[in-house]
Structure formats: structure tokens, C-alpha cells
N, C-alpha and C. Protein backbone atom coordinates (compact mmCIF):
# COMPACT_ATOMS: atom_id res chain seq x y z
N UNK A 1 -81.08 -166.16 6.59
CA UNK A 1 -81.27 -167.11 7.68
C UNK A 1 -80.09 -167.00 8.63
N UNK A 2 -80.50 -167.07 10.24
CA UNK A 2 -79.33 -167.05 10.90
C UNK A 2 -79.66 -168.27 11.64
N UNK A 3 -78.97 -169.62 11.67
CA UNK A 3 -79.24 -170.76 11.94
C UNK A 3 -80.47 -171.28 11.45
N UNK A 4 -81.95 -171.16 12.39
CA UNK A 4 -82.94 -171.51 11.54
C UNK A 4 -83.87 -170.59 11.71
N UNK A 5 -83.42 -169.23 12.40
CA UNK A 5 -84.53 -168.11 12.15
C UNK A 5 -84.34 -167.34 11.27
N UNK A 6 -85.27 -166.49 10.87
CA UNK A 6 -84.88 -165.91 9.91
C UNK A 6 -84.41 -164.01 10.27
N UNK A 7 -83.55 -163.99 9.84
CA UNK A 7 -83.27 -162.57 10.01
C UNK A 7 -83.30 -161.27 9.36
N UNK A 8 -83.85 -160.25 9.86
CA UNK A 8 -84.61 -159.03 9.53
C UNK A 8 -83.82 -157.94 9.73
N UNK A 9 -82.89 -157.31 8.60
CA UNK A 9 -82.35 -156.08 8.55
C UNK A 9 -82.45 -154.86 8.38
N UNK A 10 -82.76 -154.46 9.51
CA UNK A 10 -83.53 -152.99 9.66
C UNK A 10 -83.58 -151.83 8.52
N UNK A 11 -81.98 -151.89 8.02
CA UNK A 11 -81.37 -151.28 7.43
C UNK A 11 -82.42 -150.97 5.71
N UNK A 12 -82.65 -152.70 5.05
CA UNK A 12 -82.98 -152.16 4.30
C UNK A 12 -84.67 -151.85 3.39
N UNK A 13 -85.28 -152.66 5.41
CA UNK A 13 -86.42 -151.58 5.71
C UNK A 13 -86.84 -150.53 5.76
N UNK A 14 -85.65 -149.54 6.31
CA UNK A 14 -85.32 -147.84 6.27
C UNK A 14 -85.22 -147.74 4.64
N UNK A 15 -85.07 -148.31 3.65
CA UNK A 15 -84.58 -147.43 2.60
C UNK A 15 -86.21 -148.05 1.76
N UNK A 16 -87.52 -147.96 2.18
CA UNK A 16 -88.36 -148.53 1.25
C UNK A 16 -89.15 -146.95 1.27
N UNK A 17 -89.56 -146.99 0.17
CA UNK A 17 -89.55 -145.68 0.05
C UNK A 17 -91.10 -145.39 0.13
N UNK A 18 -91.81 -144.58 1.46
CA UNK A 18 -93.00 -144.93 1.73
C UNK A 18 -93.20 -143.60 1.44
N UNK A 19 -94.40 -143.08 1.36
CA UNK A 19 -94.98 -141.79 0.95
C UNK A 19 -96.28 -141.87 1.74
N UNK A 20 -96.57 -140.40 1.87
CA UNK A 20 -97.68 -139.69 2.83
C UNK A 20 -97.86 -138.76 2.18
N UNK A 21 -99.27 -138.44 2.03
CA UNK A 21 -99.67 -136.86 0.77
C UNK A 21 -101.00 -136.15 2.03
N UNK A 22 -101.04 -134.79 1.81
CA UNK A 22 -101.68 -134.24 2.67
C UNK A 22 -103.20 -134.14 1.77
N UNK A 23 -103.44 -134.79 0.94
CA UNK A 23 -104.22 -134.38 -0.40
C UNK A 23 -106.08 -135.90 0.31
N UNK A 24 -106.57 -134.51 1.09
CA UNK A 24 -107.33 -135.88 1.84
C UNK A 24 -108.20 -136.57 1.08
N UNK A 25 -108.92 -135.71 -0.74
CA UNK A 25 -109.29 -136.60 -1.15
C UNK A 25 -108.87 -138.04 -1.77
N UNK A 26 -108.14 -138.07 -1.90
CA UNK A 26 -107.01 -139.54 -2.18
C UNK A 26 -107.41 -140.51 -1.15
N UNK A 27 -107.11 -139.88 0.18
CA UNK A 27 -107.26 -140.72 1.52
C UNK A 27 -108.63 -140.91 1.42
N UNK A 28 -109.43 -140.01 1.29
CA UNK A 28 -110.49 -140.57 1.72
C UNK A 28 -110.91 -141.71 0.24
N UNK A 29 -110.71 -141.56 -0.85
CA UNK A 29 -111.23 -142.59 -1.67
C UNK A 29 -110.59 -143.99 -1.21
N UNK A 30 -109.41 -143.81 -1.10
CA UNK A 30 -108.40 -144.95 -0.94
C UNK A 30 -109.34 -145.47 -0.06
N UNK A 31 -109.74 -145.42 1.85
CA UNK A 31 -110.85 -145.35 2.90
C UNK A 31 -111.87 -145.93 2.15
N UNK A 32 -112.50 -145.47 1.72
CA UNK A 32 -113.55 -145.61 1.14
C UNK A 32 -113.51 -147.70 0.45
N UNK A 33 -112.35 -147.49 -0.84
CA UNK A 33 -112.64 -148.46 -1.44
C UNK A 33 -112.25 -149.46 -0.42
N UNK A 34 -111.03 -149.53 0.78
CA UNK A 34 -110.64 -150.20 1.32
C UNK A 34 -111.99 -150.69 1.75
N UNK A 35 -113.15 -149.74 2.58
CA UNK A 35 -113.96 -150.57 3.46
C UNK A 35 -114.66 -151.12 2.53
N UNK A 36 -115.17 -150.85 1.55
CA UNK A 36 -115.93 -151.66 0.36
C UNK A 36 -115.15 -153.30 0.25
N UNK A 37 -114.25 -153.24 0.47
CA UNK A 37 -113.40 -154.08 -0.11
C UNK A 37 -113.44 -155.15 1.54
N UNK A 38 -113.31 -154.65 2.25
CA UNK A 38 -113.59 -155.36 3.59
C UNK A 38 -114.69 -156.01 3.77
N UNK A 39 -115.90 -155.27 3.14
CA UNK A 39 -117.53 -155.94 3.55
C UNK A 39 -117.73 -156.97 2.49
N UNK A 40 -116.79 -156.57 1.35
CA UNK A 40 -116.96 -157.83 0.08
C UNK A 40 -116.18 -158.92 0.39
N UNK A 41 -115.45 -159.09 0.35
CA UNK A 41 -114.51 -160.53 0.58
C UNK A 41 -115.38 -161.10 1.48
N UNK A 42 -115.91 -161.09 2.98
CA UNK A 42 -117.14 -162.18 3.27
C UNK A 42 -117.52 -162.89 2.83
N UNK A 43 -118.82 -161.67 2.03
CA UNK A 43 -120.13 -161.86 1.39
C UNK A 43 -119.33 -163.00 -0.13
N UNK A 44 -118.41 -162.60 -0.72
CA UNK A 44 -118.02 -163.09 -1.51
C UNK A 44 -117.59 -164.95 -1.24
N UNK A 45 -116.96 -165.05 0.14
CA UNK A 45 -116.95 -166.40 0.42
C UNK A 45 -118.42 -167.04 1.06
N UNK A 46 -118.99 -166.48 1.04
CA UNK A 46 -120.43 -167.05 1.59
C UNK A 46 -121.68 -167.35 0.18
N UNK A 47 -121.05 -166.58 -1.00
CA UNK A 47 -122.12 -166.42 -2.02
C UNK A 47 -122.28 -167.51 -2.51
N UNK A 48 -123.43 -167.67 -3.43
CA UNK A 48 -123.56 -168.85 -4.04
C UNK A 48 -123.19 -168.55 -5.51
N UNK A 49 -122.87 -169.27 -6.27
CA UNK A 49 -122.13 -169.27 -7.76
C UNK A 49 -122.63 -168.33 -8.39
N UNK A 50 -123.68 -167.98 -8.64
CA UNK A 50 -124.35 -167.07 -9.70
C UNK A 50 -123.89 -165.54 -9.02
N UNK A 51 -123.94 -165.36 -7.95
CA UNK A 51 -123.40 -164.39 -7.57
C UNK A 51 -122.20 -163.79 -6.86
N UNK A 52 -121.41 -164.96 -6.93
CA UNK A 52 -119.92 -164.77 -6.34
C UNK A 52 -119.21 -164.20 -7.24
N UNK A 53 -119.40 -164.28 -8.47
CA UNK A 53 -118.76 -163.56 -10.00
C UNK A 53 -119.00 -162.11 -9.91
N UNK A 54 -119.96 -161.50 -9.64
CA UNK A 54 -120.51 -160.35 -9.43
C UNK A 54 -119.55 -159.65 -8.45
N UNK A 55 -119.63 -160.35 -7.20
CA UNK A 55 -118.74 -159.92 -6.31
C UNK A 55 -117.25 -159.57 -6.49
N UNK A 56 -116.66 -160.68 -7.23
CA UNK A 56 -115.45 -160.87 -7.72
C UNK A 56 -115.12 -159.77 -8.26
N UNK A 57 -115.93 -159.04 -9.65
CA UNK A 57 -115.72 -158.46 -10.09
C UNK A 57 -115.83 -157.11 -9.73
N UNK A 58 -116.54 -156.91 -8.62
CA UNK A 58 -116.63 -155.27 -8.06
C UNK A 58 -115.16 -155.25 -7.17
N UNK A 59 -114.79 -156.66 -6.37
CA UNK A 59 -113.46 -156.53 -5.66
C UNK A 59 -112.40 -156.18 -6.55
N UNK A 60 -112.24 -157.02 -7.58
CA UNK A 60 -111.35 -156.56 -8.77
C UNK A 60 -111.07 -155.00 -9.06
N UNK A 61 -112.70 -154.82 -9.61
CA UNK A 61 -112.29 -152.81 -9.71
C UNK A 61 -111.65 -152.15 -8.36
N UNK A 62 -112.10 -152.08 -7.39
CA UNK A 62 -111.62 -151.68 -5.96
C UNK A 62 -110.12 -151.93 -6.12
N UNK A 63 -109.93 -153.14 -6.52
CA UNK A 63 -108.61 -153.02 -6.13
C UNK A 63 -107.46 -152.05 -7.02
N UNK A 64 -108.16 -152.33 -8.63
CA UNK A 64 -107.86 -151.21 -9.63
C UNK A 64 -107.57 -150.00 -9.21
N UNK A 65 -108.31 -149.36 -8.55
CA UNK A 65 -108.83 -148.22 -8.13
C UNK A 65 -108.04 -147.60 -6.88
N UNK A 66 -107.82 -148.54 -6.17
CA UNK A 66 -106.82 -148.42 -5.45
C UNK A 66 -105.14 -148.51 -5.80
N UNK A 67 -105.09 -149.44 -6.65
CA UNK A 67 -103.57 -149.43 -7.27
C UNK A 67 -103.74 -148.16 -7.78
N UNK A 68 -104.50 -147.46 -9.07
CA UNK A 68 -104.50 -145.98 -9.67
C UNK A 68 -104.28 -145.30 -8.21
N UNK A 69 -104.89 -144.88 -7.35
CA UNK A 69 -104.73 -144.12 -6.69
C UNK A 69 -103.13 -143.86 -5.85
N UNK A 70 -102.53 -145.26 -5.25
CA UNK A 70 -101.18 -145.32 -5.40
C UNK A 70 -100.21 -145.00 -6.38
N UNK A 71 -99.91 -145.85 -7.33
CA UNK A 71 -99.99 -145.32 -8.59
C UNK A 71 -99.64 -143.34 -8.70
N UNK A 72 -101.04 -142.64 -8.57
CA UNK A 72 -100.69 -141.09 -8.65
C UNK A 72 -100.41 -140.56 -7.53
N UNK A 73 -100.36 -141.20 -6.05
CA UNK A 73 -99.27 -140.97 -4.95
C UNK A 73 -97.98 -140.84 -5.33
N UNK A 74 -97.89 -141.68 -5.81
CA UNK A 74 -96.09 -141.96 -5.74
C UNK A 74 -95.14 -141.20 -7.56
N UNK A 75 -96.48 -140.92 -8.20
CA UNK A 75 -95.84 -140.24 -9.34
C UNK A 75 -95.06 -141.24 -10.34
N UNK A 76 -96.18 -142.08 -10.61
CA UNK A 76 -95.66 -143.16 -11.48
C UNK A 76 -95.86 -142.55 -13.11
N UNK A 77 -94.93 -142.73 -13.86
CA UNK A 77 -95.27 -142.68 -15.07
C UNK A 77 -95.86 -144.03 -15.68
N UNK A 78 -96.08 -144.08 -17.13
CA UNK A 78 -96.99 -145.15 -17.53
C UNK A 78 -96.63 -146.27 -17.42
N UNK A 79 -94.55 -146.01 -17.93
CA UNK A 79 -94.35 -147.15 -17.86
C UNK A 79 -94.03 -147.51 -16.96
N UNK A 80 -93.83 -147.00 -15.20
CA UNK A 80 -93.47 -147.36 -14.60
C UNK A 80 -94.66 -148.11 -13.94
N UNK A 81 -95.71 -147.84 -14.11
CA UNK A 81 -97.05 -148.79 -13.96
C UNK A 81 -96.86 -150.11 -14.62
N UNK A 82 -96.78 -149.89 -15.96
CA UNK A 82 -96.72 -150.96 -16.98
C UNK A 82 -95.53 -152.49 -15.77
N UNK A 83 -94.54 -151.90 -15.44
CA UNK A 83 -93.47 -153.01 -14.85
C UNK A 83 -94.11 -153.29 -13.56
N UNK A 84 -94.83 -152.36 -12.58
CA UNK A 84 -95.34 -152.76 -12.08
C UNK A 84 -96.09 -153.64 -12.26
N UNK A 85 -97.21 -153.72 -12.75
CA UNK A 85 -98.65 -154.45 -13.22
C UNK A 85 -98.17 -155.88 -13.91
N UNK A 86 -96.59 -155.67 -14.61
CA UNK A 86 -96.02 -156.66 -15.56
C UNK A 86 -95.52 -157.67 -14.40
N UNK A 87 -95.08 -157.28 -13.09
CA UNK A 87 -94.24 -157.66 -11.60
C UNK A 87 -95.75 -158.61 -10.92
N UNK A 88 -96.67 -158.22 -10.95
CA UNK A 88 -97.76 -158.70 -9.88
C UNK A 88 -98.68 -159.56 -10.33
């Protein structure tokens, strides 16, 4: 905080360690589940009970699916998943 805004140090924004892979099937699944995952959350707040669970649960895998795919971007070993998954 600098008085009552809050302040943003560039510095140790630069050191987050982002990754880019030229490997387009990755991208394109990653694409893929993202838009799945866009058309569900709606439908999911609009559903009625018997089928909002359904929904829930296909968003859930997507998102699985997407963490794995990060996950083998970045060259995680098991346990470094494990602290992850243990963190969120």
C-alpha cells in the first residue's frame, strides 16, 4: 500500500515465470476446452437442479484437463502437481 492505493511492482511481475510452447496440439486442446468451458458456465447458471449437476461436472473435467495440460507445459513432476493441487 502506498497511502491508500495500492502499489504494483513491476519488478516482481518480470520474474513470473510464463511459458509459450510451439506444440499447437496443446493450444489447440487447451482452445478447445476453454470454449467448452465458456458456453457452460451460462447454461449452468440458467439450469434447473436436476441438470445443473451434470453441467457442474463436465466444467469440473475441463478444468482438470486444462490444469493437466499446463501442468505438461511447464514440466511439472508429480509432486510438483501434488503442492500445486494441495495450494488451490
Amino acid at each position: 500500500m502506498q497511502g491508500l492505493q495500492y502499489q504494483v511492482d513491476k519488478e516482481p511481475l518480470l520474474n513470473i515465470p510464463l511459458v509459450d510452447t510451439d506444440d499447437k496440439a496443446i493450444k489447440k486442446k487447451i482452445i478447445h476446452c476453454v470454449d467448452d468451458l465458456l458456453q457452460l458456465y451460462p447454461v449452468r447458471d440458467t439450469a434447473l437442479f436436476s441438470g445443473r449437476k451434470n453441467i457442474e461436472n463436465n466444467i469440473l473435467y475441463l478444468e482438470r484437463e486444462i490444469n493437466k495440460l499446463v501442468y505438461e507445459l511447464y514440466g511439472l513432476t508429480a509432486e510438483e502437481i501434488a503442492i500445486v493441487e494441495k495450494n488451490s
